[in-house]
Protein backbone atom coordinates (compact mmCIF):
# COMPACT_ATOMS: atom_id res chain seq x y z
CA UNK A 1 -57.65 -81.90 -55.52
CA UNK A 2 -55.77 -83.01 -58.90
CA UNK A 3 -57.97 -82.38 -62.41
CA UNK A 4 -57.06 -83.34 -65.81
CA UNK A 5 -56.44 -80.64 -68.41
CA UNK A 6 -56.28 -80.52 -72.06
CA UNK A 7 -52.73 -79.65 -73.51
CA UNK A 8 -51.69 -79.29 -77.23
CA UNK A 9 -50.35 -82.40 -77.44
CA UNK A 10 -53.62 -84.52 -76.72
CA UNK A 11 -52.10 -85.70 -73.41
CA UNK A 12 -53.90 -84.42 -70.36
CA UNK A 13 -52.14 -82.47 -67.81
CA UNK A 14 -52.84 -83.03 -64.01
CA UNK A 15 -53.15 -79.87 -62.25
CA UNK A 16 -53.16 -79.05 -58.64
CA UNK A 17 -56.20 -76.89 -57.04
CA UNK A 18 -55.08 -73.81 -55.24
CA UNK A 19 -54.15 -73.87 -52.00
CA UNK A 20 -56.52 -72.73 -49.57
CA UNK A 21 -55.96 -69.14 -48.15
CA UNK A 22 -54.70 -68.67 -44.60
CA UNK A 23 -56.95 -68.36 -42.23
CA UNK A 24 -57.23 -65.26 -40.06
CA UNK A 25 -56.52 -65.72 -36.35
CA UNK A 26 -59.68 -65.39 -33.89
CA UNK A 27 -59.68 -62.23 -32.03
CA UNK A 28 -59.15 -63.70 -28.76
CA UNK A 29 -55.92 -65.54 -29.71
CA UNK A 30 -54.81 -61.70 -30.40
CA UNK A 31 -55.60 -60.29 -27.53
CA UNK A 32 -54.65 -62.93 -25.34
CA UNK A 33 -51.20 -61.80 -25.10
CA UNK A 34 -51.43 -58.41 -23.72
CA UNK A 35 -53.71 -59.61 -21.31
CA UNK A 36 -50.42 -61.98 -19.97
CA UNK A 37 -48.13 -58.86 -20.19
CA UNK A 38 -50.93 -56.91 -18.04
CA UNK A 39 -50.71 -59.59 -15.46
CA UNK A 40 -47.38 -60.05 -15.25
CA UNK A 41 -46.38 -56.04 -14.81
CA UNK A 42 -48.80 -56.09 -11.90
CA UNK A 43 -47.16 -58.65 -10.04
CA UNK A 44 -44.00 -56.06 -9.07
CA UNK A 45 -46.64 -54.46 -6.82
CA UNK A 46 -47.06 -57.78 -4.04
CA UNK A 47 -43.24 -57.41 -3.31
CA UNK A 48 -43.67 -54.69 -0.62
CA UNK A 49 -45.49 -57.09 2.12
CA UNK A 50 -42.54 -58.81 2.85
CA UNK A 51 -40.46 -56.39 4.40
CA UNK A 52 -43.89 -55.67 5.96
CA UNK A 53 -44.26 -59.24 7.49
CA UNK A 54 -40.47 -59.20 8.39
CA UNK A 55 -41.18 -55.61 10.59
CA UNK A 56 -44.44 -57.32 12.17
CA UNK A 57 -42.11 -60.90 13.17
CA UNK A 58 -39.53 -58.67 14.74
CA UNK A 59 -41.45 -56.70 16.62
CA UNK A 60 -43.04 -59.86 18.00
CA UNK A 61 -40.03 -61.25 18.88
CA UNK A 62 -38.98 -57.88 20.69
CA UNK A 63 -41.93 -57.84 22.88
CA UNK A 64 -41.54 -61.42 23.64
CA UNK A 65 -38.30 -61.13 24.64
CA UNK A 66 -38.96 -57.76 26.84
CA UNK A 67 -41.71 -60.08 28.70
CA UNK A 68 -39.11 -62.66 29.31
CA UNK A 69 -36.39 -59.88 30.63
CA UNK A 70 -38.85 -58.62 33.11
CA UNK A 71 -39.60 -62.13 34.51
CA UNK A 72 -35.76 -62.29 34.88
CA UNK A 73 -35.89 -59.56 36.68
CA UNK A 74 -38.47 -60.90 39.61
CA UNK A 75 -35.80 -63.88 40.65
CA UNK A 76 -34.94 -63.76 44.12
CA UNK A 77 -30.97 -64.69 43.73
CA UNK A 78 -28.25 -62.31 42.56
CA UNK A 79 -26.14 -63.24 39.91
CA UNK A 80 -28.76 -66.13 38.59
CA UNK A 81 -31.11 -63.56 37.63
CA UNK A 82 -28.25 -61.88 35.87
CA UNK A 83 -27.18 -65.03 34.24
CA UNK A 84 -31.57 -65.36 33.27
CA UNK A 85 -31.09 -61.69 31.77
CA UNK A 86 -28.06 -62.86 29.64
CA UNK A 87 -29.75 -65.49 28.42
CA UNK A 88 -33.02 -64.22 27.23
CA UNK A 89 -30.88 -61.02 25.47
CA UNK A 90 -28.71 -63.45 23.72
CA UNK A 91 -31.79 -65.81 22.81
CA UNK A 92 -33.28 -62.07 21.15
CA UNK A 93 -30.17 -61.37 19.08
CA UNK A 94 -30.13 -65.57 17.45
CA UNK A 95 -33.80 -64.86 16.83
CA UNK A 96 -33.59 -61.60 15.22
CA UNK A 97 -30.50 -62.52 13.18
CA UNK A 98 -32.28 -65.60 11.64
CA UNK A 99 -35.48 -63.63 11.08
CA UNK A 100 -32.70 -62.00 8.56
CA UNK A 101 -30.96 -64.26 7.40
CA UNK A 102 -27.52 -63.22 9.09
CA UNK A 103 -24.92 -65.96 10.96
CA UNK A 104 -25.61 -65.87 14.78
CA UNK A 105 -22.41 -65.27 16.58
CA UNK A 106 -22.59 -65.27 20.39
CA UNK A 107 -19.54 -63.57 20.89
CA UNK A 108 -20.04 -60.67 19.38
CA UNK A 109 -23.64 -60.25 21.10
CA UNK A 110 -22.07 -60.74 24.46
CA UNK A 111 -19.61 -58.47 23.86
CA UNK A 112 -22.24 -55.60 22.20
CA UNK A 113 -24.13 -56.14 25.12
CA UNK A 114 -21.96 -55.33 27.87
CA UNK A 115 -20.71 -52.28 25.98
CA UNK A 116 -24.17 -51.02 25.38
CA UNK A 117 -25.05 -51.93 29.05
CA UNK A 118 -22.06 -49.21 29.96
CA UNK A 119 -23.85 -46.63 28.25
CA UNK A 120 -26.86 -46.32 30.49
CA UNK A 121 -26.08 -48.48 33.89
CA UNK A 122 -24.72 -45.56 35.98
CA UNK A 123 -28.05 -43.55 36.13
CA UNK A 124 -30.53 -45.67 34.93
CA UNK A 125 -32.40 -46.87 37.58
CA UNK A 126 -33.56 -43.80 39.07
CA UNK A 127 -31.57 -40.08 40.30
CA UNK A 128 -29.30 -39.63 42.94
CA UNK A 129 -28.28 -41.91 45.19
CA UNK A 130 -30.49 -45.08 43.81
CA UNK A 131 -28.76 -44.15 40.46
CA UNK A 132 -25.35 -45.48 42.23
CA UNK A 133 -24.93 -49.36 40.77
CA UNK A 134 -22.83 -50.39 43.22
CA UNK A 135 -25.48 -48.91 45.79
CA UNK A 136 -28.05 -50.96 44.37
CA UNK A 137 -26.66 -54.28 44.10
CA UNK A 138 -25.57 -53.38 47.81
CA UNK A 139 -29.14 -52.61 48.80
CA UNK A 140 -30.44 -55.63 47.35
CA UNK A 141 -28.73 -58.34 49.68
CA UNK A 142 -30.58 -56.34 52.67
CA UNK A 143 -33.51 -59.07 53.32
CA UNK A 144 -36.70 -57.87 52.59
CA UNK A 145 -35.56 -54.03 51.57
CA UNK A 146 -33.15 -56.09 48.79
CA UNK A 147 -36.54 -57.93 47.65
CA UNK A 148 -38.71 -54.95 47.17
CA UNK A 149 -35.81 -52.64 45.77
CA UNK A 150 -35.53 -55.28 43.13
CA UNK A 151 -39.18 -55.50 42.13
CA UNK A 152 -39.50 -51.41 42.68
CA UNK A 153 -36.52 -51.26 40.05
CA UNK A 154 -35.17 -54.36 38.19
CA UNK A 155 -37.86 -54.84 35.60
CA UNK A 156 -38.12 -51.89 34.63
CA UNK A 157 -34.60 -51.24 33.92
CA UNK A 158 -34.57 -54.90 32.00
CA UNK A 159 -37.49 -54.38 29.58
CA UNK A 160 -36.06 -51.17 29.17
CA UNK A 161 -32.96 -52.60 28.07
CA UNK A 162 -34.15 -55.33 25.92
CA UNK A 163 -36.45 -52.92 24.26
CA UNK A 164 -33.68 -51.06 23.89
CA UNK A 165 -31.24 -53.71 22.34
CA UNK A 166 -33.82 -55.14 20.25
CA UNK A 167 -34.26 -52.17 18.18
CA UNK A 168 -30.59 -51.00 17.66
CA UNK A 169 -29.97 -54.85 16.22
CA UNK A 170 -33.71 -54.79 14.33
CA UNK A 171 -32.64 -52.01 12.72
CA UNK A 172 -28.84 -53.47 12.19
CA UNK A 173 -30.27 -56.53 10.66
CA UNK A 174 -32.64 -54.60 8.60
CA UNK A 175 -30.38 -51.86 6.69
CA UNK A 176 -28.32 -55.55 5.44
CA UNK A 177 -25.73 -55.26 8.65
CA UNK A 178 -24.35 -58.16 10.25
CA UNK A 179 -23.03 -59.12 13.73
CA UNK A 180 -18.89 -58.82 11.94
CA UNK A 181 -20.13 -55.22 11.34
CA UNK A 182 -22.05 -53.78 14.01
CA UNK A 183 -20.63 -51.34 16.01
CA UNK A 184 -22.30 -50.29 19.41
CA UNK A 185 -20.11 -46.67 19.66
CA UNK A 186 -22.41 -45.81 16.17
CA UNK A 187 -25.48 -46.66 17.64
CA UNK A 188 -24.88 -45.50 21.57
CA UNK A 189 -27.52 -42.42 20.99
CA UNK A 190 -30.33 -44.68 19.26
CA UNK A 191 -29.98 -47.20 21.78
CA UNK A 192 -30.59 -44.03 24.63
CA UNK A 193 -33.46 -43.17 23.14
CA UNK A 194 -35.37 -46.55 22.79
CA UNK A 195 -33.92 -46.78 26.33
CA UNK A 196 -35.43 -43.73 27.48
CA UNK A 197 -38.45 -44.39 25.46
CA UNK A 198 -39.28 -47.41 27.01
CA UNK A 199 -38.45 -45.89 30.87
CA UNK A 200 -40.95 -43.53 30.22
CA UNK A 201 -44.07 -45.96 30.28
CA UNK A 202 -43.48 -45.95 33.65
CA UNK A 203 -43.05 -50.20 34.19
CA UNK A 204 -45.27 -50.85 31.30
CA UNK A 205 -44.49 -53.43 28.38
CA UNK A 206 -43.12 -51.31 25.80
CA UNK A 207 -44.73 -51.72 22.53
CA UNK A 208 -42.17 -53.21 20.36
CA UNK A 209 -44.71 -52.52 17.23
CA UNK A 210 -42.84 -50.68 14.04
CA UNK A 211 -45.13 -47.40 14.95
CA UNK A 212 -42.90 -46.88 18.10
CA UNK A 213 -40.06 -46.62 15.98
């Protein structure tokens, strides 16, 4: 608002009314702020479920996988229920590795398998003389004696095994490890005891939960 005001001169002077004073800011525009920061610290605390979830998927994919072994393990032709077994522990190792986030690479599986394989085959189908491999695989071209030594014996020993192997590369995966550096001759005594673990449920489907770690 201008006003007119008299000066010595006789001429009036325009003068400006004071600007008005800054207003104060509401309260809630000043406390808004740390109530942003408050939400944003607690956010930190959500980050633990996903190593959580990633435990619970692989444990799934374990115990599918040890289901699918001991079906392989039931078919009545040698060498094609090997070739089943391959299959199914190969099929675990893709699945696990892109649950993580690591590059598949057959090759290397195959070749962690077999060694692995070496570490419990000579007695791990039962003591003495049924512990023999080569006495085994004989036994099991006998009709009918070969059918029921096979279901008395074979899957068993493959959920056993794919329990086994799913946990040594679980826990590979999991500690940032990749198929380029796993090593089976570092992880022969973990693999015996997830081996021996799951033998001693006595046939059952091992639980492939994180617990039974």
């Amino acid at each position: 608002m201008v006003s007119e005001k008299e000066t010595p001169g006789g001429k009036a002077k325009p003068e400006t009314a004071a600007a008005p004073a800054p207003t104060t800011p509401a309260p809630e525009a000043v406390t808004a702020a740390p109530e942003t920061a408050s939400t944003s610290e607690a956010a930190p605390e959500s980050t633990p479920a996903a190593p959580v979830a990633t435990e619970a998927q692989a444990a799934e994919i374990i115990r599918k996988h040890v289901l699918l072994s001991a079906a392989a393990g039931v078919i009545p032709l040698n060498f094609v229920d090997t070739a089943a077994l391959a299959v199914v522990q190969l099929r675990l190792l893709k699945e696990l590795s892109e649950l993580h986030g690591v590059d598949f690479r057959g090759d290397i599986g195959r070749s962690a398998v077999g060694t692995l394989f070496a570490t419990v085959a000579p007695t791990a189908l039962a003591g003495g003389l049924l512990g023999s491999m080569a006495f085994n695989m004989a036994l099991r071209s006998v009709p009918v004696i070969g059918t029921v030594t096979r279901l008395a014996t074979q899957p068993a020993f493959n959920s056993a095994f794919t329990y086994a192997l799913g946990k040594v590369f679980q826990q590979h995966f999991a500690s940032g490890g990749t198929f380029l550096t796993f090593q089976p001759e570092k992880v022969k005594t973990y693999f015996r005891e997830k081996f021996e673990e799951a033998r001693r449920r006595k046939g059952a489907t091992p639980d492939a939960a994180p617990a039974a770690a």
